[in-house]
PDB file of N, CA and C in Angstrom:
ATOM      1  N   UNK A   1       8.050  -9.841  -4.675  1.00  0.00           N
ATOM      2  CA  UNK A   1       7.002 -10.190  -5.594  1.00  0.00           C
ATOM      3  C   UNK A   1       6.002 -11.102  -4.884  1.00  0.00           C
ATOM      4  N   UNK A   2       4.581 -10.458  -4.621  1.00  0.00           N
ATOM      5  CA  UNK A   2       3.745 -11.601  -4.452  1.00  0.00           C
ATOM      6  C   UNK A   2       3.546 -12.356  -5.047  1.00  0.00           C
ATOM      7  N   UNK A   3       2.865 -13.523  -4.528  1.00  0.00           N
ATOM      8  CA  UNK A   3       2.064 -14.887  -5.398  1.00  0.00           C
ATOM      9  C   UNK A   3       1.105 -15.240  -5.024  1.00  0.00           C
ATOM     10  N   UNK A   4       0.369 -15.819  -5.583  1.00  0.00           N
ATOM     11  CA  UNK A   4      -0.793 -16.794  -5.239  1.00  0.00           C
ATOM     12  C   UNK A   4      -0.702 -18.096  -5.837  1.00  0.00           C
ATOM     13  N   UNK A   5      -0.905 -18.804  -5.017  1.00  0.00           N
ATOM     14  CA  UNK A   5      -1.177 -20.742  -5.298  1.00  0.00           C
ATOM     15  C   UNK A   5      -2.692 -20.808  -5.586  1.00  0.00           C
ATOM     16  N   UNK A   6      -2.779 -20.878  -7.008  1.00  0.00           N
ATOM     17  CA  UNK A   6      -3.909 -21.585  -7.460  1.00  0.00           C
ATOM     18  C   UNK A   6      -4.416 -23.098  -7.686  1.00  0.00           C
ATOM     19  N   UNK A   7      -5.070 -23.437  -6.577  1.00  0.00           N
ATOM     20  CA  UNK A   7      -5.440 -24.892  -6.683  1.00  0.00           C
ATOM     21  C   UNK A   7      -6.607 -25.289  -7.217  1.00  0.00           C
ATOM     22  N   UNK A   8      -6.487 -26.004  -8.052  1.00  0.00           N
ATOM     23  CA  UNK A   8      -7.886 -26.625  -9.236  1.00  0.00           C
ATOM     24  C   UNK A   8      -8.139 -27.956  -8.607  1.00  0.00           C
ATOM     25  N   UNK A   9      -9.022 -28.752  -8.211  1.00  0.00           N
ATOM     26  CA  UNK A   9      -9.905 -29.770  -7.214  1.00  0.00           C
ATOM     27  C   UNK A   9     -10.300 -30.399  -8.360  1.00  0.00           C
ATOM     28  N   UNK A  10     -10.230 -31.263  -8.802  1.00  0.00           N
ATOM     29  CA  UNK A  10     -11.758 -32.580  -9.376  1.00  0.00           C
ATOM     30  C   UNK A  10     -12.137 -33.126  -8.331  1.00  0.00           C
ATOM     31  N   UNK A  11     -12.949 -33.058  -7.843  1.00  0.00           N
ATOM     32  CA  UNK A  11     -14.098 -33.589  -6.731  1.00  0.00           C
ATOM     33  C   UNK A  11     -14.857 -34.379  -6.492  1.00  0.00           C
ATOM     34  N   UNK A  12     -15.075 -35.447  -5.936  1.00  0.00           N
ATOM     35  CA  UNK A  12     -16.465 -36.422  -6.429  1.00  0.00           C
ATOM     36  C   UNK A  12     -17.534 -35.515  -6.036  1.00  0.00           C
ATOM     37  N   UNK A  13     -18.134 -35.212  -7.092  1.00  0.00           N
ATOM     38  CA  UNK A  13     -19.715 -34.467  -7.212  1.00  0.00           C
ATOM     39  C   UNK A  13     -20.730 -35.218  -5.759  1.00  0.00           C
ATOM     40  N   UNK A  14     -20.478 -36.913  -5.227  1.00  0.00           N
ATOM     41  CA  UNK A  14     -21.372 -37.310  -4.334  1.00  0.00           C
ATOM     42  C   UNK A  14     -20.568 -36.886  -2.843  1.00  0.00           C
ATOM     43  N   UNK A  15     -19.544 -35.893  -3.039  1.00  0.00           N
ATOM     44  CA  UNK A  15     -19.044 -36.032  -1.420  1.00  0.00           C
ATOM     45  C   UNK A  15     -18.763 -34.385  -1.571  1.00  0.00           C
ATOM     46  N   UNK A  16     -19.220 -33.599  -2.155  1.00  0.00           N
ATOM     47  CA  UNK A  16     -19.413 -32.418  -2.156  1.00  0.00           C
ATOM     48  C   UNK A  16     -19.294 -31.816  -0.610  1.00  0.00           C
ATOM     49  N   UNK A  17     -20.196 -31.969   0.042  1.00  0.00           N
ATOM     50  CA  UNK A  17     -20.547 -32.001   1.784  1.00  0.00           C
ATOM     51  C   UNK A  17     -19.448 -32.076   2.353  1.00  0.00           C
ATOM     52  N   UNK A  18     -18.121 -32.806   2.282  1.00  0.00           N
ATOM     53  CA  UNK A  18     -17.258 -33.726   2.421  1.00  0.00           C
ATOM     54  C   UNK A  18     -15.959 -32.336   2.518  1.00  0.00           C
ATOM     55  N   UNK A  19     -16.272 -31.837   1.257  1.00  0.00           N
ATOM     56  CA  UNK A  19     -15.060 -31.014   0.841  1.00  0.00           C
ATOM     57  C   UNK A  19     -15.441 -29.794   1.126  1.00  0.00           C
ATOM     58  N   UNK A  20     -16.743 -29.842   1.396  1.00  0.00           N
ATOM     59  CA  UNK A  20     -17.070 -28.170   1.995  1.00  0.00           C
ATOM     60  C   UNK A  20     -16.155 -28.196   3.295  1.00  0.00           C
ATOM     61  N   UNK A  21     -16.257 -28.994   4.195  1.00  0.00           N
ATOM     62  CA  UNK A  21     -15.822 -29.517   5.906  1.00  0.00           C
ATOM     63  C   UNK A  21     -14.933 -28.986   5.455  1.00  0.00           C
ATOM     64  N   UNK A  22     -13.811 -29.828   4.197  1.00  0.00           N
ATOM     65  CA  UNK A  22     -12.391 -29.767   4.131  1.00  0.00           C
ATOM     66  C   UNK A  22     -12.057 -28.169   3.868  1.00  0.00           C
ATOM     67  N   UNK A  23     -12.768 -27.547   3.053  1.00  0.00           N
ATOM     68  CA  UNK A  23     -12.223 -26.488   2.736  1.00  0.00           C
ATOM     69  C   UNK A  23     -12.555 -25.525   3.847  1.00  0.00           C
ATOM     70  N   UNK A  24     -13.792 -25.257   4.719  1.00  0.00           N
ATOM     71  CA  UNK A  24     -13.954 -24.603   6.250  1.00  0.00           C
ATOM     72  C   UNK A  24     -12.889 -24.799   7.367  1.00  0.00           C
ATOM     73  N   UNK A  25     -11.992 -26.154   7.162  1.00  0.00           N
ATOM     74  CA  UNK A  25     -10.885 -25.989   8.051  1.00  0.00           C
ATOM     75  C   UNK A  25      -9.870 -25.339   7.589  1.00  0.00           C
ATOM     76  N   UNK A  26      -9.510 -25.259   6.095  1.00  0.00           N
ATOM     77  CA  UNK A  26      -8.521 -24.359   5.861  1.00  0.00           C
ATOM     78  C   UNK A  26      -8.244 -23.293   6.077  1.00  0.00           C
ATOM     79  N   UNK A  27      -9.608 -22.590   6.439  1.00  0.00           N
ATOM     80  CA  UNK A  27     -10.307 -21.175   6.148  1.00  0.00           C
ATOM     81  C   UNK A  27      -9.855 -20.876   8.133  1.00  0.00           C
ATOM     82  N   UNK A  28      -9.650 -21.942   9.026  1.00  0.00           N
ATOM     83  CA  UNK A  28      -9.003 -22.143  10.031  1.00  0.00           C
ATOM     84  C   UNK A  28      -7.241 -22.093  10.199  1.00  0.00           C
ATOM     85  N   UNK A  29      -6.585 -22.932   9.595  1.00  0.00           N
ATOM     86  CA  UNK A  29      -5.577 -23.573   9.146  1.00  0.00           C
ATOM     87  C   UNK A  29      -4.569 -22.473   8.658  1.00  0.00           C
ATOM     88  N   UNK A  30      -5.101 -22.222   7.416  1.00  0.00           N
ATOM     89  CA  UNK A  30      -3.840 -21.510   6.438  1.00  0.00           C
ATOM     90  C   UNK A  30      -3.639 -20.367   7.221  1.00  0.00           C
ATOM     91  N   UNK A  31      -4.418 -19.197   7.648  1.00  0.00           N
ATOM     92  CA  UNK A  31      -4.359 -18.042   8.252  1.00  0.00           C
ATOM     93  C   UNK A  31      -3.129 -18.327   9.771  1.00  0.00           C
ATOM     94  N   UNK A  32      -3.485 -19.050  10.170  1.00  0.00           N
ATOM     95  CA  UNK A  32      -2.638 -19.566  11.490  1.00  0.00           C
ATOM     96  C   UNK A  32      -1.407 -19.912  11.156  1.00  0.00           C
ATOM     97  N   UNK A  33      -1.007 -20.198   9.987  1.00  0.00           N
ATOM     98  CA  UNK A  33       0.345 -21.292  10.044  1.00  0.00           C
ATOM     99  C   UNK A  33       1.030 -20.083   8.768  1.00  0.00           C
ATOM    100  N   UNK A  34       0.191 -18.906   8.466  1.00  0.00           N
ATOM    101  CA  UNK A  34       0.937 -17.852   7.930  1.00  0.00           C
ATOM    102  C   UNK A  34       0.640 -17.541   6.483  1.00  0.00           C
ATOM    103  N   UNK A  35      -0.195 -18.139   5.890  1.00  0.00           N
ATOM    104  CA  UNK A  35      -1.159 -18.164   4.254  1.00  0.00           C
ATOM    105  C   UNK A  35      -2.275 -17.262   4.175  1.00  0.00           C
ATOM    106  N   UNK A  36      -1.862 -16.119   3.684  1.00  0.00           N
ATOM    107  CA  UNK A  36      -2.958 -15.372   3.175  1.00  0.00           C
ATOM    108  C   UNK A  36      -4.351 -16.304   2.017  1.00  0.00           C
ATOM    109  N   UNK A  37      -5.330 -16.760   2.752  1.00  0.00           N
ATOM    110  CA  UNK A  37      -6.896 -17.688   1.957  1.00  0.00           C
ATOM    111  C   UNK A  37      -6.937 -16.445   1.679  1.00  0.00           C
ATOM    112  N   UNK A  38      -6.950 -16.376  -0.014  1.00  0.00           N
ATOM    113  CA  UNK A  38      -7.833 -15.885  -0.803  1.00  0.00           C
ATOM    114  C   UNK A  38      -9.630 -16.586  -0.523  1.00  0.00           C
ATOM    115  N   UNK A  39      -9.064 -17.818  -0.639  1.00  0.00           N
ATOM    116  CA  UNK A  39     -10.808 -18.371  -0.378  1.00  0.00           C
ATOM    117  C   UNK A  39     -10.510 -19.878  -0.867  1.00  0.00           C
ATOM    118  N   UNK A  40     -11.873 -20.718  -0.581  1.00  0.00           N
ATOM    119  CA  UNK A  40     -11.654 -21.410  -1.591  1.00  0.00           C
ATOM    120  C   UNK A  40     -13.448 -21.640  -1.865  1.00  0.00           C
ATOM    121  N   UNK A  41     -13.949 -22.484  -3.121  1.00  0.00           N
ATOM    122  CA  UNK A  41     -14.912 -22.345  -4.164  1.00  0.00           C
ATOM    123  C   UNK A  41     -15.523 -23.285  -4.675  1.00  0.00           C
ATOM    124  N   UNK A  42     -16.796 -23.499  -4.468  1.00  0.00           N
ATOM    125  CA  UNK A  42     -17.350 -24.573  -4.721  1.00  0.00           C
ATOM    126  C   UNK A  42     -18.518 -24.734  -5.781  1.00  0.00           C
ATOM    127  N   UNK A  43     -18.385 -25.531  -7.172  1.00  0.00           N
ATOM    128  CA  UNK A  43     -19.758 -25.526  -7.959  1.00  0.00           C
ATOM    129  C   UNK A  43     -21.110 -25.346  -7.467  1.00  0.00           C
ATOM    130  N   UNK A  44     -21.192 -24.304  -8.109  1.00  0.00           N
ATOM    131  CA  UNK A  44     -22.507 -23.881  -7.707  1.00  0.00           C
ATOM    132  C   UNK A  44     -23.050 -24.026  -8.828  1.00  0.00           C
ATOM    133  N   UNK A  45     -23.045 -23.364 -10.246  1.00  0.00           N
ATOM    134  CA  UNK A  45     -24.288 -23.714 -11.306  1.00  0.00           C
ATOM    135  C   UNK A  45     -23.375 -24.540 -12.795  1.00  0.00           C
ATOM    136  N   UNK A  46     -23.295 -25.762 -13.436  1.00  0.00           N
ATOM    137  CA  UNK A  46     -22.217 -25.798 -14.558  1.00  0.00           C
ATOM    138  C   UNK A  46     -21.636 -26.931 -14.245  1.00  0.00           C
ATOM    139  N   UNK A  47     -20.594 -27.017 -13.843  1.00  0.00           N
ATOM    140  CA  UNK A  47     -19.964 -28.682 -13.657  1.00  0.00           C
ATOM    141  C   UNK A  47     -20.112 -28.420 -12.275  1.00  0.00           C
ATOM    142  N   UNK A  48     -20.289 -29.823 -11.657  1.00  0.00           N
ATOM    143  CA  UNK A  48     -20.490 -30.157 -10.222  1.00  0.00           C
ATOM    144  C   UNK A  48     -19.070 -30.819  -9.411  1.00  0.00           C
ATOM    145  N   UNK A  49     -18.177 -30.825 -10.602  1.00  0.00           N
ATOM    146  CA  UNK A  49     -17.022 -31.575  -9.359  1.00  0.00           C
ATOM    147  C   UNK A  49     -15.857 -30.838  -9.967  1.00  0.00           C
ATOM    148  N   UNK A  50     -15.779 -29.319 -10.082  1.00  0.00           N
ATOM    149  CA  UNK A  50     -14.684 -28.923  -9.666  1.00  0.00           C
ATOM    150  C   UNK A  50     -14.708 -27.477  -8.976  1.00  0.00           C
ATOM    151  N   UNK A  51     -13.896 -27.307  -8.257  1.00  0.00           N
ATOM    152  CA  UNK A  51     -13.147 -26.504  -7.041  1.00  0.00           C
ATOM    153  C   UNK A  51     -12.105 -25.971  -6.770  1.00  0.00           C
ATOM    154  N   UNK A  52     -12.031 -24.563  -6.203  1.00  0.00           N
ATOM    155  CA  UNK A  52     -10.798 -24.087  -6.090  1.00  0.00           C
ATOM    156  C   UNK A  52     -10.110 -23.368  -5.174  1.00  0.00           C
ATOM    157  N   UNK A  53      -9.204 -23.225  -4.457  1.00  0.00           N
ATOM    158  CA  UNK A  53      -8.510 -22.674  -3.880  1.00  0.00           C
ATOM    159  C   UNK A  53      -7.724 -22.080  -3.409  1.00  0.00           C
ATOM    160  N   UNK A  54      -7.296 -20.890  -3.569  1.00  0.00           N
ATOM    161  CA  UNK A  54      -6.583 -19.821  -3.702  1.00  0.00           C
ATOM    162  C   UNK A  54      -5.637 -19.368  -2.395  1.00  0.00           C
ATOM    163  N   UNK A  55      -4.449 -19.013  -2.549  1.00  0.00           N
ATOM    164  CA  UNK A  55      -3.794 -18.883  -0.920  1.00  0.00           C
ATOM    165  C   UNK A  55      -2.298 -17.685  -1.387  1.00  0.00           C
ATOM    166  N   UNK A  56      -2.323 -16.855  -1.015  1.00  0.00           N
ATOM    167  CA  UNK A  56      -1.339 -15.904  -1.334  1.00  0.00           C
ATOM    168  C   UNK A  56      -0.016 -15.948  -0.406  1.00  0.00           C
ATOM    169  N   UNK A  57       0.491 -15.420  -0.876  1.00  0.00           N
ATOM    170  CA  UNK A  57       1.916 -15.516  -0.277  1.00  0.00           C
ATOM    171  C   UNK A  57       3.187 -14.506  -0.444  1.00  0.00           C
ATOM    172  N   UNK A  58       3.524 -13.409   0.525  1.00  0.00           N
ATOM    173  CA  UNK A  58       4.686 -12.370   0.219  1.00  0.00           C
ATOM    174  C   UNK A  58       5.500 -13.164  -0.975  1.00  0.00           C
ATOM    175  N   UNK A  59       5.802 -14.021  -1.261  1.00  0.00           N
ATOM    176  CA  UNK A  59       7.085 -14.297  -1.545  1.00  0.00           C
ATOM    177  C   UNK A  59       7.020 -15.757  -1.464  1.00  0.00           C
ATOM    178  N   UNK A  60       8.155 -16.573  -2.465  1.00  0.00           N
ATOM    179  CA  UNK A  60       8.525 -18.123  -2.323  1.00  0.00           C
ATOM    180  C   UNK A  60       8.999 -18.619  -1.220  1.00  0.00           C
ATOM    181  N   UNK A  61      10.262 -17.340  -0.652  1.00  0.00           N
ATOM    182  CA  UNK A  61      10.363 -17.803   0.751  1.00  0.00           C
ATOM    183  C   UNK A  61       9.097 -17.721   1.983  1.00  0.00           C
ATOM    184  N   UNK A  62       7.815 -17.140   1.690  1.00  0.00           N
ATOM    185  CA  UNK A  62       7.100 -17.101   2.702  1.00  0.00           C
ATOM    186  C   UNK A  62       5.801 -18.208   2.888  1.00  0.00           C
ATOM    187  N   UNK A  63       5.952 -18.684   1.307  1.00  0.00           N
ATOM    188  CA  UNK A  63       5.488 -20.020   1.227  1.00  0.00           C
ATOM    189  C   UNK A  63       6.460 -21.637   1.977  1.00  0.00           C
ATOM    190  N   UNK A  64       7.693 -20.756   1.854  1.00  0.00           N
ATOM    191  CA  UNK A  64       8.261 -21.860   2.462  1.00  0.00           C
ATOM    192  C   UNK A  64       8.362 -22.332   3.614  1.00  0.00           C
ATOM    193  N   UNK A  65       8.359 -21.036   4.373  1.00  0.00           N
ATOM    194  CA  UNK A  65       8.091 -20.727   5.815  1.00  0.00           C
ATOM    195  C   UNK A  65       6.816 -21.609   6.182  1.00  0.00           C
ATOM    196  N   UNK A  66       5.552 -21.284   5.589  1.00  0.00           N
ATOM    197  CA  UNK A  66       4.259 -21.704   5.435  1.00  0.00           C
ATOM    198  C   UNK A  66       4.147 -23.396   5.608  1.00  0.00           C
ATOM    199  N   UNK A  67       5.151 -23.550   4.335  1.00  0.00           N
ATOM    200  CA  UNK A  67       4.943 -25.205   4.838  1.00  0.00           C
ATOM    201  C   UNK A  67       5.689 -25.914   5.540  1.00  0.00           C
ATOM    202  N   UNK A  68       6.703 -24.946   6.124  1.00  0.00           N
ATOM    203  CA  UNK A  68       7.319 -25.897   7.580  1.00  0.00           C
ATOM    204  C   UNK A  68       6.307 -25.918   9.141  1.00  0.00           C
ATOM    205  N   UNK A  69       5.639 -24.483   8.745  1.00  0.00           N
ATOM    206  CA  UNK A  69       5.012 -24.956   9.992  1.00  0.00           C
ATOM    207  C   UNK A  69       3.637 -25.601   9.848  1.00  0.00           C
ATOM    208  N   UNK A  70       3.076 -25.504   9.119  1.00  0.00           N
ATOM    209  CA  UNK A  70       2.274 -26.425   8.268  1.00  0.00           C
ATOM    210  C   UNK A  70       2.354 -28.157   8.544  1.00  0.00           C
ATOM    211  N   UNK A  71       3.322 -28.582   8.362  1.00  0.00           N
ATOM    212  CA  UNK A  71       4.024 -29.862   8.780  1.00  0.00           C
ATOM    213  C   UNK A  71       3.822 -30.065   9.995  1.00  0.00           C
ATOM    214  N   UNK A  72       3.659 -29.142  10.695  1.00  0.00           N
ATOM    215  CA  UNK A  72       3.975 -29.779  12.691  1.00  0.00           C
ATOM    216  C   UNK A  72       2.277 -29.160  13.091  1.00  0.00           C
ATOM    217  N   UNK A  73       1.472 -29.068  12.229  1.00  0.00           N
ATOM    218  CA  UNK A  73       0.397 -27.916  12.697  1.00  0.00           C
ATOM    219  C   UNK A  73      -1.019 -29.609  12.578  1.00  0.00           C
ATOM    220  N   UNK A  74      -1.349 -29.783  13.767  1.00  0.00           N
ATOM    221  CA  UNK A  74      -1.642 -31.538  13.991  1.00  0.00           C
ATOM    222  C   UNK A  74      -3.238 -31.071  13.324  1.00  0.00           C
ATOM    223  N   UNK A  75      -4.443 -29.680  13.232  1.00  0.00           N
ATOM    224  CA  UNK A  75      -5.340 -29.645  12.276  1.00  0.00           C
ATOM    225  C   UNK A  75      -4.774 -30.139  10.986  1.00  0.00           C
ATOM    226  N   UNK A  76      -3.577 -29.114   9.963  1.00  0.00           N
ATOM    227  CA  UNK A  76      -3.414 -29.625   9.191  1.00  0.00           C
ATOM    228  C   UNK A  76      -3.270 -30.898   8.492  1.00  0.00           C
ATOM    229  N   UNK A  77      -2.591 -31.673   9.213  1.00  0.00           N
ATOM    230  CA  UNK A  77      -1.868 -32.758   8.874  1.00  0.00           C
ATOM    231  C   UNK A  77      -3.412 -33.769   9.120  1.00  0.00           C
ATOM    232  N   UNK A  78      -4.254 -33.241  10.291  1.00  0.00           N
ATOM    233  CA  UNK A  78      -5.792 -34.064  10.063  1.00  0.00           C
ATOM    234  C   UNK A  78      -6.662 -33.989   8.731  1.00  0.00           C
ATOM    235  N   UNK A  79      -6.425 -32.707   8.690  1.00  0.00           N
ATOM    236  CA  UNK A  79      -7.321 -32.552   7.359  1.00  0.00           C
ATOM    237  C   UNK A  79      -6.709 -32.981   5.970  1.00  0.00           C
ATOM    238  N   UNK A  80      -5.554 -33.004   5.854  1.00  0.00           N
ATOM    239  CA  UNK A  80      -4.770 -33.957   4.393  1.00  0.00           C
ATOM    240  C   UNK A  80      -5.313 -35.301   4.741  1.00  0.00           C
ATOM    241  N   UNK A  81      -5.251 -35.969   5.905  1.00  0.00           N
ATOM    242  CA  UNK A  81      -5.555 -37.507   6.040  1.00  0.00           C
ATOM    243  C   UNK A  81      -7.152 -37.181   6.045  1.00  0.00           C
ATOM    244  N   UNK A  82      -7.633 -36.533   6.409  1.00  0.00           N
ATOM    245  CA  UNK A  82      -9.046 -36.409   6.110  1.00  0.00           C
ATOM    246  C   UNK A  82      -9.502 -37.153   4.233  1.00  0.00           C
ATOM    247  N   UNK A  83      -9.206 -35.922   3.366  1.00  0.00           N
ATOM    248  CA  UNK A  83      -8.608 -35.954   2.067  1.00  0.00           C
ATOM    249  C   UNK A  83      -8.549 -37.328   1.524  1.00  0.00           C
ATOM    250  N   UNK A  84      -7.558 -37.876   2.484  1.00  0.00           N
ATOM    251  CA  UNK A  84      -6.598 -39.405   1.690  1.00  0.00           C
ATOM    252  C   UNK A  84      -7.714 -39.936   2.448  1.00  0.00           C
ATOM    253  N   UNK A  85      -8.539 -40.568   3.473  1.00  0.00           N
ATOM    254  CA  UNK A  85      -9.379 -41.248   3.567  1.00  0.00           C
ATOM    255  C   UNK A  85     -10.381 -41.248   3.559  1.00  0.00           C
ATOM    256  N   UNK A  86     -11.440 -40.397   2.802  1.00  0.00           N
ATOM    257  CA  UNK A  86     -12.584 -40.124   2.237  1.00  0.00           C
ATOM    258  C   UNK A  86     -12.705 -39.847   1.084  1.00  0.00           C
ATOM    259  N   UNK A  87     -11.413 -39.833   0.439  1.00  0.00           N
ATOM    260  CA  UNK A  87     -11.423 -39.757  -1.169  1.00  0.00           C
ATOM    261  C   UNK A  87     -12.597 -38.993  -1.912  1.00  0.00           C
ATOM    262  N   UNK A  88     -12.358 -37.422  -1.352  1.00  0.00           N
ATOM    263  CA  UNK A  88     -13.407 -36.953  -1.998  1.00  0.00           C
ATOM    264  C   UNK A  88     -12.674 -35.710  -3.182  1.00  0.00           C
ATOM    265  N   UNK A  89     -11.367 -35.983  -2.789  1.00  0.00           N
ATOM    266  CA  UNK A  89     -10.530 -35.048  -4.043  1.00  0.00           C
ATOM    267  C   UNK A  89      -9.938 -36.382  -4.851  1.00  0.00           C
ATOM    268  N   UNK A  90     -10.505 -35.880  -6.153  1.00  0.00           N
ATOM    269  CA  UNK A  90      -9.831 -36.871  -6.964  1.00  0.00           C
ATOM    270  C   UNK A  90      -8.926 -36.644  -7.960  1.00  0.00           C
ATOM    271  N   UNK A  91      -8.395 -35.375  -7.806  1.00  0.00           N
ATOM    272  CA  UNK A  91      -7.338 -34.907  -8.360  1.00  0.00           C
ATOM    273  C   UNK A  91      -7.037 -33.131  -8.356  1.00  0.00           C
ATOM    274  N   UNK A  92      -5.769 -32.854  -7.701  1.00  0.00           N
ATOM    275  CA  UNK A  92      -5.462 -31.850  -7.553  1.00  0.00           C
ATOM    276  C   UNK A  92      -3.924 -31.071  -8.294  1.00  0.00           C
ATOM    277  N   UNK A  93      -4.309 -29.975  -8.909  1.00  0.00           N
ATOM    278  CA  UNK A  93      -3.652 -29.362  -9.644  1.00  0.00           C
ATOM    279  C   UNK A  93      -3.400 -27.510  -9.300  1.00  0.00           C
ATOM    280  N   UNK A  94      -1.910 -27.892  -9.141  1.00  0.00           N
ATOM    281  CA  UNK A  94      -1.350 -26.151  -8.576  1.00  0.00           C
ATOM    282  C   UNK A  94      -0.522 -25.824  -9.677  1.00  0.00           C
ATOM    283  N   UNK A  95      -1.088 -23.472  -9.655  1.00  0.00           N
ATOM    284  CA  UNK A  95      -0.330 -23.473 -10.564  1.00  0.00           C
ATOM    285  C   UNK A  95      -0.042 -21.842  -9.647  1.00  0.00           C
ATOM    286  N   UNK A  96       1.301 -21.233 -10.227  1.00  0.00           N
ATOM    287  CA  UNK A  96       1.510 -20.226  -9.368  1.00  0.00           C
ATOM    288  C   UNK A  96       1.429 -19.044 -10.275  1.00  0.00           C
ATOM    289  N   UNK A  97       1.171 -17.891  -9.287  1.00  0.00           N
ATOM    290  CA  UNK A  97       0.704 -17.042 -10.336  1.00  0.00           C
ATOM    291  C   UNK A  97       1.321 -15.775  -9.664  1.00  0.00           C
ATOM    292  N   UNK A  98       1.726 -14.642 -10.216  1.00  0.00           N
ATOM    293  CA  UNK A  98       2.650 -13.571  -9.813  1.00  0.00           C
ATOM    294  C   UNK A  98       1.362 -12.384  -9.621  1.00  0.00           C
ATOM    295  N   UNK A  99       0.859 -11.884  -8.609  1.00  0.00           N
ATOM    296  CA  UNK A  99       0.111 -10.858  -8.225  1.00  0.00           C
ATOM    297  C   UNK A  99       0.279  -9.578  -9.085  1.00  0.00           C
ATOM    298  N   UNK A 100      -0.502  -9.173  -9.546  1.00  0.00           N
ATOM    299  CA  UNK A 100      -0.750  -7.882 -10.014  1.00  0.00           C
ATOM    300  C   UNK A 100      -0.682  -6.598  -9.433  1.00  0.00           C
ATOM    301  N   UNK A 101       0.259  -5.965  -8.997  1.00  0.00           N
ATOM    302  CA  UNK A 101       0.090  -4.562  -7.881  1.00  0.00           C
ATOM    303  C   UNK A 101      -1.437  -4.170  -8.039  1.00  0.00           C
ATOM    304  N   UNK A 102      -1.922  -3.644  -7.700  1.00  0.00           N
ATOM    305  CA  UNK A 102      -3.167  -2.577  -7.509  1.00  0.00           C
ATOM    306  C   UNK A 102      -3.919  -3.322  -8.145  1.00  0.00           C
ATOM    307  N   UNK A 103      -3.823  -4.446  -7.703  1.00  0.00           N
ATOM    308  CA  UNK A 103      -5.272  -5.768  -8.286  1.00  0.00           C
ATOM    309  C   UNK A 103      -5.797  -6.435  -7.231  1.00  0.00           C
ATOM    310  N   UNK A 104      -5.094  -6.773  -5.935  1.00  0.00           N
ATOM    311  CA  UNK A 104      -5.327  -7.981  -5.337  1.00  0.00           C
ATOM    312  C   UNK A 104      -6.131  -6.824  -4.255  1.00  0.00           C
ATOM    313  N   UNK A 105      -7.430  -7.836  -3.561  1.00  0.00           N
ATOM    314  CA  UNK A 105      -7.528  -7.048  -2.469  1.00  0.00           C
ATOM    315  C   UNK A 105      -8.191  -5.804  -2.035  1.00  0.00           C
ATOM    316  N   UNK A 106      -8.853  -5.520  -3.786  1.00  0.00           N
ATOM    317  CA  UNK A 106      -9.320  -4.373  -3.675  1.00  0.00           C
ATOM    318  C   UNK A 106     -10.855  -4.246  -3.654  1.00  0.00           C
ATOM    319  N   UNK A 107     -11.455  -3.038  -2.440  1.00  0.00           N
ATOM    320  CA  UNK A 107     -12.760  -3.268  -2.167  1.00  0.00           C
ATOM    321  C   UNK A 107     -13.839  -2.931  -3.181  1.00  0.00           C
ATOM    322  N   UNK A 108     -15.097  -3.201  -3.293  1.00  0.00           N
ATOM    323  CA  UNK A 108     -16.161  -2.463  -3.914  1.00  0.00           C
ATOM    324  C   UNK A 108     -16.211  -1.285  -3.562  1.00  0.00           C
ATOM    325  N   UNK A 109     -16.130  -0.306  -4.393  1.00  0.00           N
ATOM    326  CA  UNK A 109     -16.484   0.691  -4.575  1.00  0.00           C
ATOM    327  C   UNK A 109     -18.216   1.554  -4.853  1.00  0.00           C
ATOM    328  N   UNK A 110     -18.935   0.518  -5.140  1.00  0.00           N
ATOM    329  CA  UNK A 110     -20.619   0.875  -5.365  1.00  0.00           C
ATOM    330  C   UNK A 110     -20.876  -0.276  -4.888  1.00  0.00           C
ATOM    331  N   UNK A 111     -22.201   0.090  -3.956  1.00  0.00           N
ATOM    332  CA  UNK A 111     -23.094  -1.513  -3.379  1.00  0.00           C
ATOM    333  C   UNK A 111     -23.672  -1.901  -4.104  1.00  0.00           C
ATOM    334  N   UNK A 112     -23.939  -2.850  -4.385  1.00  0.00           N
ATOM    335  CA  UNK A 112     -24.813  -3.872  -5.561  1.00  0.00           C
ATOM    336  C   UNK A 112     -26.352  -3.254  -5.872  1.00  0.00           C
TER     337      UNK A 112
END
């Protein structure tokens, strides 16, 4: 059974800039250490300080895998202390979610 980790951000709206950085290293990070980035998402028109981030995963065990090497992976562990000393997430909330067969992943079919 796939999953996805849905992460919900409150953000300080003045360090926006801040969390773009943060979320461009993930977009580095997760892929390397074995996390399918869905993406992650930034206010654009509506509320200004929240954000999200999405990261898939075969399986619980492949998340688990994920965060052992995650732990020893010295970007990662920069960019959480990044986080904790620029205080530009001001609260973060995960929720897990069970993939849909013949949902995830799938291309456009007509160009815009």
């Amino acid at each position: 059974m796939s999953v996805t980790c849905f992460i919900r951000y409150q953000i300080d709206p003045f360090q926006r800039e801040a969390f773009h950085r943060y979320a461009e290293a993930w977009g580095r990070i997760i892929p390397r250490c074995g996390g399918n980035l869905l993406g992650y998402f930034l206010p654009h028109e509506g509320s200004n300080h929240i954000a999200w981030g999405l990261v898939g995963f075969d399986d619980l065990a492949a998340y688990e895998r994920y965060r052992a090497v995650l732990r020893n992976d010295p970007e990662g562990r920069a960019n959480f202390e990044l986080a904790q000393t620029q205080r530009f997430i001001l609260r973060e909330e995960r929720s897990w979610l069970e993939d849909v067969a013949g949902t995830v992943h799938q291309a456009r079919q007509v160009a815009p």
